[in-house]
Protein backbone atom coordinates (compact mmCIF):
# COMPACT_ATOMS: atom_id res chain seq x y z
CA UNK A 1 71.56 44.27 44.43
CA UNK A 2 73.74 47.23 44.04
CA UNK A 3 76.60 47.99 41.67
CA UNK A 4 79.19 46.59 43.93
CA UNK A 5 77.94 43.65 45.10
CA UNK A 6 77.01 42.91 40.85
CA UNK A 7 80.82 43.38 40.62
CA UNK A 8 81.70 41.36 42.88
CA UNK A 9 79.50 38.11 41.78
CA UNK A 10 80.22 38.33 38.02
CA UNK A 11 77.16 36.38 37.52
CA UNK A 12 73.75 37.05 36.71
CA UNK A 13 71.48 37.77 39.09
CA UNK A 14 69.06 35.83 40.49
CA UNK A 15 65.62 36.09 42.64
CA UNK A 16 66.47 39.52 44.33
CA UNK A 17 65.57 43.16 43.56
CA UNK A 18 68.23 44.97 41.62
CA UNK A 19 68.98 48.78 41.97
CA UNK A 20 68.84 49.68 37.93
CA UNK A 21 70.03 53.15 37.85
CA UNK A 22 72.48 52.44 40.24
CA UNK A 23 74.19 49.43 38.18
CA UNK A 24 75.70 51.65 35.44
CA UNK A 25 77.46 55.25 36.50
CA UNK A 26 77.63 58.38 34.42
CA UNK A 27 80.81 59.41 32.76
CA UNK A 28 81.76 62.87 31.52
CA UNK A 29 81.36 63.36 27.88
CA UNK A 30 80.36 59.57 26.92
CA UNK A 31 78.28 56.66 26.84
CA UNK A 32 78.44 54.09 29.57
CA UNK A 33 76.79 50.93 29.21
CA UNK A 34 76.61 47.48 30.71
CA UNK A 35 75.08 44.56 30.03
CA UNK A 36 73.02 42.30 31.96
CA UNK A 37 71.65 39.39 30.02
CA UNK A 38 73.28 38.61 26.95
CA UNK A 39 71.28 35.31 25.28
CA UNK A 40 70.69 33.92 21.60
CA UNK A 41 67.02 35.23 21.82
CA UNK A 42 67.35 38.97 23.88
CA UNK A 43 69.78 41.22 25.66
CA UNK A 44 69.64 43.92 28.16
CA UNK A 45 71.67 46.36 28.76
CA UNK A 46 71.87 49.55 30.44
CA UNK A 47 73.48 52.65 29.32
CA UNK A 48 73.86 55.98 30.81
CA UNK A 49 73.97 59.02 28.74
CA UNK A 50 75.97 62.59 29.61
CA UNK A 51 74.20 65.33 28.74
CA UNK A 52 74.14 65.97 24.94
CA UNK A 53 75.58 62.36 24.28
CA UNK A 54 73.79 59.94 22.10
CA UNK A 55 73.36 57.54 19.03
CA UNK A 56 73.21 58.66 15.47
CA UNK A 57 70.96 57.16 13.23
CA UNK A 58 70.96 53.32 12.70
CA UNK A 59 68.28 50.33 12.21
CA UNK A 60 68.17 47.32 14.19
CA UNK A 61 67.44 43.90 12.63
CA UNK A 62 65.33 43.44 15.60
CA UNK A 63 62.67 45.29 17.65
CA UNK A 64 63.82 46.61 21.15
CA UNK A 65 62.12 48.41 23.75
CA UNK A 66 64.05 51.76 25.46
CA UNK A 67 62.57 52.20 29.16
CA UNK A 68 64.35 55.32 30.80
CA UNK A 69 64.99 55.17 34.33
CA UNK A 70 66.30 58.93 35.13
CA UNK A 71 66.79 61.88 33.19
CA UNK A 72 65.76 62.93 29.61
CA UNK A 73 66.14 62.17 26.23
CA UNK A 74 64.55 62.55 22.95
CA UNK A 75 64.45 58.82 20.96
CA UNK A 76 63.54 59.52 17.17
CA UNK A 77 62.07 56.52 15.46
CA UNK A 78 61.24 56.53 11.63
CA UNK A 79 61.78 60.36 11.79
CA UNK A 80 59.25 61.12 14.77
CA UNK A 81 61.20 62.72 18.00
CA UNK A 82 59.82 61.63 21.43
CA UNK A 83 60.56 63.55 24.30
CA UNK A 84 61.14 60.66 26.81
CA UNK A 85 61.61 60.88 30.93
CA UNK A 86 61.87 58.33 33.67
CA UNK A 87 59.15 55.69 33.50
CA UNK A 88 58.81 56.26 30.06
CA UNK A 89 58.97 53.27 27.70
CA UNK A 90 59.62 53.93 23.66
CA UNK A 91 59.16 50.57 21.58
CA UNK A 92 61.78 50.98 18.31
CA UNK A 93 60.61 48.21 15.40
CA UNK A 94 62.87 46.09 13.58
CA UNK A 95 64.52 47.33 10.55
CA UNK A 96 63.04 51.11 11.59
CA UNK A 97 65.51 53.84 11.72
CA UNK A 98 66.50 55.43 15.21
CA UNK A 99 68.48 57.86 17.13
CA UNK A 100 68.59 59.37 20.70
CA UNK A 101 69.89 62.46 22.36
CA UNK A 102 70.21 62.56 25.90
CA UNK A 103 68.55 66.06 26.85
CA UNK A 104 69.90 65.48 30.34
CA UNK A 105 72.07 63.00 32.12
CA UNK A 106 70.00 59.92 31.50
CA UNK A 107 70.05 56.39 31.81
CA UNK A 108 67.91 53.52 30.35
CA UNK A 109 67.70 49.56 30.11
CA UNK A 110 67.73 48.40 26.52
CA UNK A 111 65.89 45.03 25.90
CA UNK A 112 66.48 43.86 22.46
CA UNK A 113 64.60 40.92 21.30
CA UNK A 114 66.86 38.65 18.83
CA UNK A 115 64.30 36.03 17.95
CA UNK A 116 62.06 36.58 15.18
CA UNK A 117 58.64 35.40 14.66
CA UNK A 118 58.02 33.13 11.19
């Protein structure tokens, strides 16, 4: 499914292959990002990052997974930098601090996983 035809159903896809990169466009100067499942237990949302955009420092009640699908970026977690690129997957634990710099235009899907294990 491509960006357009998302657009046009306003619902969540179902059953098909879905064009990632191409569901979320670049902007000059910011961060874009969309979601695609928002639910009580996990979201996902994709983002695409201009050059030299990013997200400062913050912790996360709950553990989420960062997969980039194009570009570069360097994802800090607990004060450790990774140099990420597309296909590259960077897990960020719950209540661990984080930040990311997009070294190039980049774009990622975000899974965040709201349920917690007792």
């Amino acid at each position: 499914m491509t960006a357009e035809e998302f657009k046009i159903k306003r619902e969540m896809p179902g059953a098909e292959a879905l064009l990632l990169p191409e569901m979320v466009n670049y902007q000059a100067g910011a961060v874009v990002s969309r979601a695609l499942i928002q639910r009580t237990a996990a979201t996902l949302t994709l983002f695409a990052f201009d050059e030299g955009q990013g997200l400062s420092e913050h912790t996360a009640p709950f553990d989420a997974l960062a997969h980039v699908l194009e570009g570069e970026a360097e994802i800090t977690v607990s004060g450790k930098p990774i140099v990420t690129r597309a296909g590259h997957a960077v897990i960020m634990p719950a209540n661990q601090p984080h930040a990311l710099k997009a070294l190039t235009p980049f774009k990622m899907l975000l899974t965040m996983i709201r349920s917690q294990d007792k």
